[in-house]
Protein backbone atom coordinates (compact mmCIF):
# COMPACT_ATOMS: atom_id res chain seq x y z
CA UNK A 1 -8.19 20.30 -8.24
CA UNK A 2 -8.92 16.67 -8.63
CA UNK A 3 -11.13 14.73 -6.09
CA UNK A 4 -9.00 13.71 -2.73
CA UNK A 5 -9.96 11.76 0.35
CA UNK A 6 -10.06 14.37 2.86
CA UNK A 7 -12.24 17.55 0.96
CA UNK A 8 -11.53 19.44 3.89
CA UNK A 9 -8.33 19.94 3.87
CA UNK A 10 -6.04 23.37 2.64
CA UNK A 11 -5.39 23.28 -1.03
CA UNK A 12 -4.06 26.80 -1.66
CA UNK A 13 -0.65 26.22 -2.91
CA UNK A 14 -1.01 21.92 -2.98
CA UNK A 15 0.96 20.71 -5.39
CA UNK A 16 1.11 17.27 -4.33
CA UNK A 17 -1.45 15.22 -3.11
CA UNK A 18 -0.58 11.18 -1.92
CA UNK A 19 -3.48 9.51 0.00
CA UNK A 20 -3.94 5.87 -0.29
CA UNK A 21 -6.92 6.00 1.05
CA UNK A 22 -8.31 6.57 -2.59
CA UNK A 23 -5.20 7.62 -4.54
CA UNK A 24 -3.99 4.28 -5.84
CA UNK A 25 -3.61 4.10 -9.49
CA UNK A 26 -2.44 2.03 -12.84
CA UNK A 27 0.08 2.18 -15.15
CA UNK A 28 -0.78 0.68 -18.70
CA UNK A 29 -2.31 -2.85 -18.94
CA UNK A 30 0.23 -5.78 -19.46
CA UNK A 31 -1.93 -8.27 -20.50
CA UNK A 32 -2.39 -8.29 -24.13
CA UNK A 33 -5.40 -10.86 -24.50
CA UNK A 34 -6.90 -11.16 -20.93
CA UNK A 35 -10.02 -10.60 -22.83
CA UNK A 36 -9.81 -13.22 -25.39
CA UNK A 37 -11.14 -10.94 -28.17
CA UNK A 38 -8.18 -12.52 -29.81
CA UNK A 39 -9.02 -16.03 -29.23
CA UNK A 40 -6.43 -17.50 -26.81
CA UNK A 41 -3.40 -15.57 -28.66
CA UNK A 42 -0.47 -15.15 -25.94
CA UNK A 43 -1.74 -17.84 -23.94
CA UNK A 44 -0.18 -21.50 -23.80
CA UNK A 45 -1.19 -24.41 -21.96
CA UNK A 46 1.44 -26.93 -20.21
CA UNK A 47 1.94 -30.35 -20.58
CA UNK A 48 -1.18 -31.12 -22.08
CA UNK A 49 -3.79 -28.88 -20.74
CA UNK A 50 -6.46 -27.60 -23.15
CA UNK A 51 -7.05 -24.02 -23.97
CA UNK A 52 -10.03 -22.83 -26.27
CA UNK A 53 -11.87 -19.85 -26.57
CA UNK A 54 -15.69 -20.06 -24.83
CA UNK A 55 -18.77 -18.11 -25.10
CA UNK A 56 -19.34 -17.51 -21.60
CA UNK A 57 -23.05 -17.37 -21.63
CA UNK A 58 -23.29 -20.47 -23.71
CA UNK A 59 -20.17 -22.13 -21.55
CA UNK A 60 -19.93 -22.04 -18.84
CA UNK A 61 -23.76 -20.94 -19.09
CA UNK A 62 -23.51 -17.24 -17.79
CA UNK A 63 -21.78 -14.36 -18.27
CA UNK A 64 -18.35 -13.59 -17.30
CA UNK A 65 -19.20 -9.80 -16.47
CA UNK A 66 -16.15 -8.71 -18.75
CA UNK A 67 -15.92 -6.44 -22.13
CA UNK A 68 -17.64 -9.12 -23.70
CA UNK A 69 -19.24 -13.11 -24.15
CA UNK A 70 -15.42 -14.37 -24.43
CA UNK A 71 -13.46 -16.22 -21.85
CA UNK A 72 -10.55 -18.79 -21.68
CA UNK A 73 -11.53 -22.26 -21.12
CA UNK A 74 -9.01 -24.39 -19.69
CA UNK A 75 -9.12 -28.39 -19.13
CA UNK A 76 -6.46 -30.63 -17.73
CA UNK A 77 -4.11 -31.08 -14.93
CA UNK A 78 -1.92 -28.22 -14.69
CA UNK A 79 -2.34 -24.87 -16.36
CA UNK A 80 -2.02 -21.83 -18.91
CA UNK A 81 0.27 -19.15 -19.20
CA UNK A 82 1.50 -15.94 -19.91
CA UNK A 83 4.56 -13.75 -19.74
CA UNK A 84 5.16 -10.32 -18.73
CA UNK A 85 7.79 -7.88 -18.79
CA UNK A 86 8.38 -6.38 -14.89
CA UNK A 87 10.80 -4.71 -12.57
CA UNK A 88 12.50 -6.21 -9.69
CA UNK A 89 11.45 -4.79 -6.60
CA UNK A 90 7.85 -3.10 -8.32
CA UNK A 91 4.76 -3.55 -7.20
CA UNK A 92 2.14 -4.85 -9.35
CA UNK A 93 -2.03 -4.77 -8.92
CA UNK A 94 -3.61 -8.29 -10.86
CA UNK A 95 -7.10 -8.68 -11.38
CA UNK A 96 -9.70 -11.17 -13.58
CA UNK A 97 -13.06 -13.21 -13.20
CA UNK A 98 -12.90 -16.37 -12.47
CA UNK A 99 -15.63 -19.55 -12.80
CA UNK A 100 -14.70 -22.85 -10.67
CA UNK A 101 -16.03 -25.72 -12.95
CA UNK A 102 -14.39 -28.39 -11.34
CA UNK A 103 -17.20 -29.01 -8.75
CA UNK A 104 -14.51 -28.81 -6.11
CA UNK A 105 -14.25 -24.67 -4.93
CA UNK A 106 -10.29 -23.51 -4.54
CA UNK A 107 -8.96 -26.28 -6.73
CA UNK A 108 -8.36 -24.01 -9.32
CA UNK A 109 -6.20 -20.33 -9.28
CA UNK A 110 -4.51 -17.40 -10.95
CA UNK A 111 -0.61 -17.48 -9.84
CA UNK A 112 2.01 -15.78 -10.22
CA UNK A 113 5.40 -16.76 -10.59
CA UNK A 114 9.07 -16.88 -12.01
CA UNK A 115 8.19 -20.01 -13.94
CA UNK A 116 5.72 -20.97 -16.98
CA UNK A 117 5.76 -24.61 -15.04
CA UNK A 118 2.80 -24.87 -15.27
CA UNK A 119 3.18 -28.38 -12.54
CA UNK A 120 4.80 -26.46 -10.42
CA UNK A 121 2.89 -24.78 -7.60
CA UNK A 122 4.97 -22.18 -5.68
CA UNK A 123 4.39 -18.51 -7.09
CA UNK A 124 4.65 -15.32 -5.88
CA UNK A 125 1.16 -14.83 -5.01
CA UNK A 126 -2.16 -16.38 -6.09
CA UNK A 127 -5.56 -15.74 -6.22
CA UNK A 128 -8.04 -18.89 -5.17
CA UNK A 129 -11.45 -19.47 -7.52
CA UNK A 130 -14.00 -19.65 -5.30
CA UNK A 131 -17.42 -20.39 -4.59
CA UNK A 132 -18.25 -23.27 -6.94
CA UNK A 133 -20.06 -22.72 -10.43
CA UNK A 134 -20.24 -18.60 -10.36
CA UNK A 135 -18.21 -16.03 -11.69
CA UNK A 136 -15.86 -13.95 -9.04
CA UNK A 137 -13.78 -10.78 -9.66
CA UNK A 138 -10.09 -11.27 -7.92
CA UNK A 139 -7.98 -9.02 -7.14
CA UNK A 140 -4.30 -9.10 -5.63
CA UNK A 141 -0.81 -7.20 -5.08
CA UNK A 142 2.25 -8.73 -5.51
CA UNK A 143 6.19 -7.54 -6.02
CA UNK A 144 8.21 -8.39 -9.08
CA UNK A 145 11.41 -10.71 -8.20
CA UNK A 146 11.93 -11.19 -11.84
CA UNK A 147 12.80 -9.18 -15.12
CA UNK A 148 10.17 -11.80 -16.35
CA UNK A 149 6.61 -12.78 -14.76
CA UNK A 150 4.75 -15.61 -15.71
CA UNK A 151 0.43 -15.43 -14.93
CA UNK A 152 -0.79 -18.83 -14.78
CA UNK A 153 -4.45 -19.73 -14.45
CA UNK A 154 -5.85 -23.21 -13.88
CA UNK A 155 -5.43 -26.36 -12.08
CA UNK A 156 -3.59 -26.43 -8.51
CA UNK A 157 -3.65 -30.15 -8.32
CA UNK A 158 -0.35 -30.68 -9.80
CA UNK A 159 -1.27 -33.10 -12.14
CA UNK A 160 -3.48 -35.54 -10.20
CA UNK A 161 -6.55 -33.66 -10.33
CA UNK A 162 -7.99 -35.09 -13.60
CA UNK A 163 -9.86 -32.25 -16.07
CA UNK A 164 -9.98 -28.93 -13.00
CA UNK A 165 -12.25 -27.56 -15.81
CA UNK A 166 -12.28 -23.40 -15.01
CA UNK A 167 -12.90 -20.19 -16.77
CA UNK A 168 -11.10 -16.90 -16.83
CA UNK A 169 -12.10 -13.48 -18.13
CA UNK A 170 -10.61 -10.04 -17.78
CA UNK A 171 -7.41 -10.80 -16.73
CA UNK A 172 -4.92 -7.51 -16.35
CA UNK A 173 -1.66 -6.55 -14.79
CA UNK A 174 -0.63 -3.35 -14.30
CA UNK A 175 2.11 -1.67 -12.16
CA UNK A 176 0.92 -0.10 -8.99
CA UNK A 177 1.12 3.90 -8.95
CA UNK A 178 0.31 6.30 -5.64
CA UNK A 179 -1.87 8.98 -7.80
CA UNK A 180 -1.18 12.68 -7.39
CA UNK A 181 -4.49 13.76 -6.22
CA UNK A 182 -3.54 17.52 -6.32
CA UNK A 183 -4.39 17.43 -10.34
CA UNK A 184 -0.02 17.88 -11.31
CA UNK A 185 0.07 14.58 -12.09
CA UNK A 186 3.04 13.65 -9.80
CA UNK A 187 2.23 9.90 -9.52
CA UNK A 188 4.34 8.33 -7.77
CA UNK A 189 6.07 4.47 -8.71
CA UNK A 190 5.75 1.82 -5.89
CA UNK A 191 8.63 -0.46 -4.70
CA UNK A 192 8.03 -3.46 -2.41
CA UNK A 193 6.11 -1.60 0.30
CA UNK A 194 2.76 -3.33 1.03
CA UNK A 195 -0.55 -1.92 0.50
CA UNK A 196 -2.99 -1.97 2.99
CA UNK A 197 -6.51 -1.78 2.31
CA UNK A 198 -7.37 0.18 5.27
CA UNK A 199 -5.64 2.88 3.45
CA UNK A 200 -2.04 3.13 3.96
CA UNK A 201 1.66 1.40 2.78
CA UNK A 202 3.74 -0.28 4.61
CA UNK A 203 7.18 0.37 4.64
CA UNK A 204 10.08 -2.60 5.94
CA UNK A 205 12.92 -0.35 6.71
CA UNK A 206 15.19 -2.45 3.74
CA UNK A 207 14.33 -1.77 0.66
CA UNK A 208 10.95 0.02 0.52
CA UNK A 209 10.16 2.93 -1.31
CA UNK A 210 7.54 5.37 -3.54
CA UNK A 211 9.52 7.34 -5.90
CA UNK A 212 8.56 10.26 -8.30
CA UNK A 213 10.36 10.19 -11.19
CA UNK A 214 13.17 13.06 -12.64
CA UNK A 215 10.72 16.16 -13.39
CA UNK A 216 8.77 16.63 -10.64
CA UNK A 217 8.55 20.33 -9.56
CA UNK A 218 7.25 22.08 -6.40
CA UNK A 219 6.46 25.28 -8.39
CA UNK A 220 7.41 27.39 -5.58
CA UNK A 221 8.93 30.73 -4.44
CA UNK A 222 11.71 29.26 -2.40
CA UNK A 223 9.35 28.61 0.43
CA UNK A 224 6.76 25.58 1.31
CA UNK A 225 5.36 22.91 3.37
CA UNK A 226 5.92 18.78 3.59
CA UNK A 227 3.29 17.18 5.76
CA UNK A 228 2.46 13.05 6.16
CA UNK A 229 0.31 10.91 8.20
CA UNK A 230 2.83 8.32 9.58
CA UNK A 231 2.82 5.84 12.08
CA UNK A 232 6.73 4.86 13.42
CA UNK A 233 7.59 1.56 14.49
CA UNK A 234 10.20 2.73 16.95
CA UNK A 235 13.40 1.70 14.83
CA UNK A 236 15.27 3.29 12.32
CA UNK A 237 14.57 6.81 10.93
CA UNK A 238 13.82 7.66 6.98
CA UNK A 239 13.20 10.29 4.79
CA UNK A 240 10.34 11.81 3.23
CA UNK A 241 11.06 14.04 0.52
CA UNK A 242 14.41 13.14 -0.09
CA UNK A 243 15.33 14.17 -3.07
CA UNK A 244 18.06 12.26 -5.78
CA UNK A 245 20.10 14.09 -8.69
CA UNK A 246 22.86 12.12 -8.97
CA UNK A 247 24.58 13.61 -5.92
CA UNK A 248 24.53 13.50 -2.75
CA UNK A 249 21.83 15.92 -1.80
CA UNK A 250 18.32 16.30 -0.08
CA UNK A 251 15.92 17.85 2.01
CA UNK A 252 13.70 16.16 3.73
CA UNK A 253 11.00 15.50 6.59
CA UNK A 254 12.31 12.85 8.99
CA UNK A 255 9.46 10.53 10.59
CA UNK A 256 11.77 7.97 12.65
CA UNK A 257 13.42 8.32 15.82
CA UNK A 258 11.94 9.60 19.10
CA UNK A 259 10.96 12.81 17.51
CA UNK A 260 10.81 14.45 13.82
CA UNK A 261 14.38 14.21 12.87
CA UNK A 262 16.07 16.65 10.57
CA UNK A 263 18.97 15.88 8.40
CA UNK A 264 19.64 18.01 5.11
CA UNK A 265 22.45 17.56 3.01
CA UNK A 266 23.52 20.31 -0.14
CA UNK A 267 27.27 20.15 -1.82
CA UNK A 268 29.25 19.02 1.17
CA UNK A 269 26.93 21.31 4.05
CA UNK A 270 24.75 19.61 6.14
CA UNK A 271 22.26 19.85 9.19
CA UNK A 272 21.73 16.88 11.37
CA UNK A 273 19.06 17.94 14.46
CA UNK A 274 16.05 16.69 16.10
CA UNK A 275 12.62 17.75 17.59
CA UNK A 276 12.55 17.53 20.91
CA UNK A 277 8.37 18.05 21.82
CA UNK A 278 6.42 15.42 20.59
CA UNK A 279 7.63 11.64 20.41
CA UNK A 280 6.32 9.68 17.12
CA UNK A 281 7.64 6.33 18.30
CA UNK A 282 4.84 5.18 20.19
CA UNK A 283 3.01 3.15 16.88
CA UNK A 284 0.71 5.73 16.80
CA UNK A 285 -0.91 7.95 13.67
CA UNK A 286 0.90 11.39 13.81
CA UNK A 287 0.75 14.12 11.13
CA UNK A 288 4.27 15.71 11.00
CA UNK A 289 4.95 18.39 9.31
CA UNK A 290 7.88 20.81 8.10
CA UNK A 291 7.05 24.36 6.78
CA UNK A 292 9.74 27.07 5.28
CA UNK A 293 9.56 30.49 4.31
CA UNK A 294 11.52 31.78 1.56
CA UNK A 295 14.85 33.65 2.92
CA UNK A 296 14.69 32.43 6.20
CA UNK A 297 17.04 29.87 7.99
CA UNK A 298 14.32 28.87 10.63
CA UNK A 299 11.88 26.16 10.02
CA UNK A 300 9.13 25.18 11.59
CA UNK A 301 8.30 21.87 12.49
CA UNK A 302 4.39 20.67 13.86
CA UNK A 303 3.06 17.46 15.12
CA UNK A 304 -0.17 17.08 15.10
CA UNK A 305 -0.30 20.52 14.85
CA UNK A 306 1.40 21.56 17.94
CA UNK A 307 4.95 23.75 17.10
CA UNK A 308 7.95 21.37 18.04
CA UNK A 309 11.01 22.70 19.58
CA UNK A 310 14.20 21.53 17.78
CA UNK A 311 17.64 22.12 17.78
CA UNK A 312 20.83 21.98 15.52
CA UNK A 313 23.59 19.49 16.53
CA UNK A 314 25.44 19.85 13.41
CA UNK A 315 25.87 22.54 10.60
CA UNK A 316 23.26 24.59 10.24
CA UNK A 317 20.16 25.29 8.13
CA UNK A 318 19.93 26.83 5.02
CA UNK A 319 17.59 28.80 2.98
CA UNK A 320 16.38 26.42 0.24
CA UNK A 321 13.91 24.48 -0.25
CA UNK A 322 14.04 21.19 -2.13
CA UNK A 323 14.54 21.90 -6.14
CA UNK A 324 16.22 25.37 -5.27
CA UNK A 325 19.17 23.38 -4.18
CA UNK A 326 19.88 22.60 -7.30
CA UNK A 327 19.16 23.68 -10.68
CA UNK A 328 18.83 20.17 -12.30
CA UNK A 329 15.73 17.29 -12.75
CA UNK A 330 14.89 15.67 -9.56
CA UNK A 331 13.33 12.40 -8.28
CA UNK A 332 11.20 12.45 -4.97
CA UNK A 333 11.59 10.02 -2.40
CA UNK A 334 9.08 8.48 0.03
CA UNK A 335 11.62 6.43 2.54
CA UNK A 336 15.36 6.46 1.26
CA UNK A 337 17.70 9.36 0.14
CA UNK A 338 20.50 8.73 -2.03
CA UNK A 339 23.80 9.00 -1.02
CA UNK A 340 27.14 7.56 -2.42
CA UNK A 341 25.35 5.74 -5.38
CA UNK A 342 22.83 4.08 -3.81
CA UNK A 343 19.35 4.29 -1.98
CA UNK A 344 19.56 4.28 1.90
CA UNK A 345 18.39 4.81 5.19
CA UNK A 346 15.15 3.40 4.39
CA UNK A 347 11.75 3.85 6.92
CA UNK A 348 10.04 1.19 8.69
CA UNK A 349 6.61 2.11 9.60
CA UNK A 350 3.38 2.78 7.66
CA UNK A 351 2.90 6.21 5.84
CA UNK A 352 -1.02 7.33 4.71
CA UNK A 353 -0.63 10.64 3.38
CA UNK A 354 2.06 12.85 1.73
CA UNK A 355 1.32 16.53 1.71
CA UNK A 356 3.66 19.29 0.06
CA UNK A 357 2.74 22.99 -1.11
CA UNK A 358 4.11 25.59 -2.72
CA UNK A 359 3.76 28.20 0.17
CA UNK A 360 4.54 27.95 4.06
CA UNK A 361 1.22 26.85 5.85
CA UNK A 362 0.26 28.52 9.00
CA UNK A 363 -0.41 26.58 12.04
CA UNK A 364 -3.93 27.51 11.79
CA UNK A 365 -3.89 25.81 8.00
CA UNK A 366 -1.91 23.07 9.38
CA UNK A 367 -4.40 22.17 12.40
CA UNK A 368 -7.38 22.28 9.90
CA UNK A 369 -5.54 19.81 7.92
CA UNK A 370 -4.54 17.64 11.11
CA UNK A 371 -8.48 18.46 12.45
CA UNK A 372 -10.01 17.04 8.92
CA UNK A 373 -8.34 13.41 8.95
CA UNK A 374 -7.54 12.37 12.65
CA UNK A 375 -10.49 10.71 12.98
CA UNK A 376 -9.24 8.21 9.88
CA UNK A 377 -6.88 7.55 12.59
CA UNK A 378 -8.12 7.37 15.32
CA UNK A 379 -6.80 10.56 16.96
């Protein structure tokens, strides 16, 4: 079992573990040269600004911190640039050293942007050099809104600014990933929702998802338990655990609404119902939960570890659980389904944690798990 924010809670049966309180992770570096082993290869400088290779300890006169003495140099008015391949909608993690040697702190930047213009200063995000005359370590988030990502380091001034002298080390990109802390290596790929530091995403409600690709299994018997941390905004509804095969299927936990809604969908059957206990609209941190046992037609549903009361307004339950619907790959969804071709029905609030396991909890299990984070949220 690999290390998880929360060592106290159940992992009998876990089989996936989502906490972004430490569980954020990295896809492959696309940076090529954000060392500069390989002088400034990849790297160009626009309309007349100066690139070179520097030993750091020599120039600017101390050490950069990265892999080694190298760093990019770069003099003039605007600044340099590199491309990247991305995804529309992805979420990306950027982070380098930086040395302001301008003598004038925040002049100078990491952006980036849909354009190598290199004069122009609007970007997708940036990351500000400062104090003066030291190295920093930056890091930043931002969302792809192009097939193709420029990273440009150096001046802000636009072109008046004379030299902006400024050095860069250690400059990598990678796409964002929520890490399966349960050791199956279910890591999940991050689409526009914003991270928050104080360890959750937030989700808009448009177009905002986490999705594990085709593959994933539950390894179970039939039988299980979803669980998240979540904290509703009071509009819309959402899935978690949707799941997509190219049809309009899933199973799911449903965190919006007054209460825990319920809304399966298998080969033209459904069953649209709704807790009716505890509310999980008021913007507060609520652990809902959704356990099955195999051959039975009765769920149970918790929050906060307290049994909810739901009923049935529409078709009725059945008695499968997620990939026993179907015998095909899968992708799991954190905040859509998919339905007629396309994502949908998206959340709006913030989610923490994502809990499923192979085997129906108890409420006892479920309590200790509740019992071991509420204090992360103030419960």
């Amino acid at each position: 079992m690999a290390q998880h924010y929360g060592p106290n809670i159940v992992t009998d049966g876990l089989v996936l573990c989502l906490d972004a309180k430490d569980g954020l992770g990295r896809g492959p570096n696309l940076i090529s040269n954000g060392e500069f082993t390989d002088g400034t290869s990849g790297w160009t400088g626009y309309a007349g600004t100066t690139l070179s290779r520097a030993a750091a300890s020599s120039d600017p006169g101390s050490a950069s911190g990265g892999s080694d003495d190298f760093c990019l140099k770069v003099s003039g008015p605007y600044m340099a640039y590199t491309s990247i391949s991305t995804v529309i909608g992805k979420s990306y993690w950027v982070a380098l050293r930086g040395y302001e040697g301008g003598g004038d702190p925040g002049r100078n930047s990491l952006k980036i942007s849909n354009t190598s213009d290199g004069g122009n200063l609007t970007g997708t995000s940036e990351v500000y050099i400062t104090p003066d005359a030291t190295w920093v370590a930056k890091t930043q988030t931002f969302t792809a809104t192009a097939t193709t990502t420029y990273i440009r380091v150096g001046a802000n001034s636009g072109g008046g600014g004379g030299s902006n002298l400024s050095y860069f080390d250690s400059i990598s990109v990678y796409e964002m990933l929520w890490k399966d802390l349960s050791g199956n290596g279910n890591d999940g790929s991050v689409t526009s929702a914003v991270y928050n530091s104080s360890g959750y995403f937030d989700f808009d409600g448009t177009d905002d998802m986490v999705k594990i690709s085709a593959g994933f299994s539950f390894n179970d018997n039939n039988e299980g338990t979803i669980a998240a941390w979540v904290k509703h905004d009071g509009s819309g509804n959402g899935y978690i655990g949707a799941f997509r095969n190219n049809a309009n299927k899933w199973f799911s936990l449903r965190p919006g609404g007054t209460y825990i809604g319920i809304y399966d969908y298998y080969n033209g059957t459904r069953a649209i119902g709704s807790c009716s206990t505890t509310a999980v609209d008021d913007s507060k941190w609520h652990y809902i939960t959704r356990a099955k046992t195999n051959g039975t037609t009765s769920d149970r549903f918790y929050v906060d570890g307290i049994t909810q009361s739901y009923s049935i307004t529409d078709g009725a339950l059945e008695d499968k659980w997620f990939d026993h619907h179907d015998s095909g790959t899968l992708e799991f969804l954190i905040a859509p389904r998919w339905a007629n071709g396309a994502y949908g029905g998206f959340y709006d609030g913030n989610i923490a944690t994502v809990h499923v396991y192979s085997r129906p909890l108890s409420q006892s299990e479920i309590l200790q798990n509740f019992n071991a984070q509420r204090s992360r949220f103030g419960v």
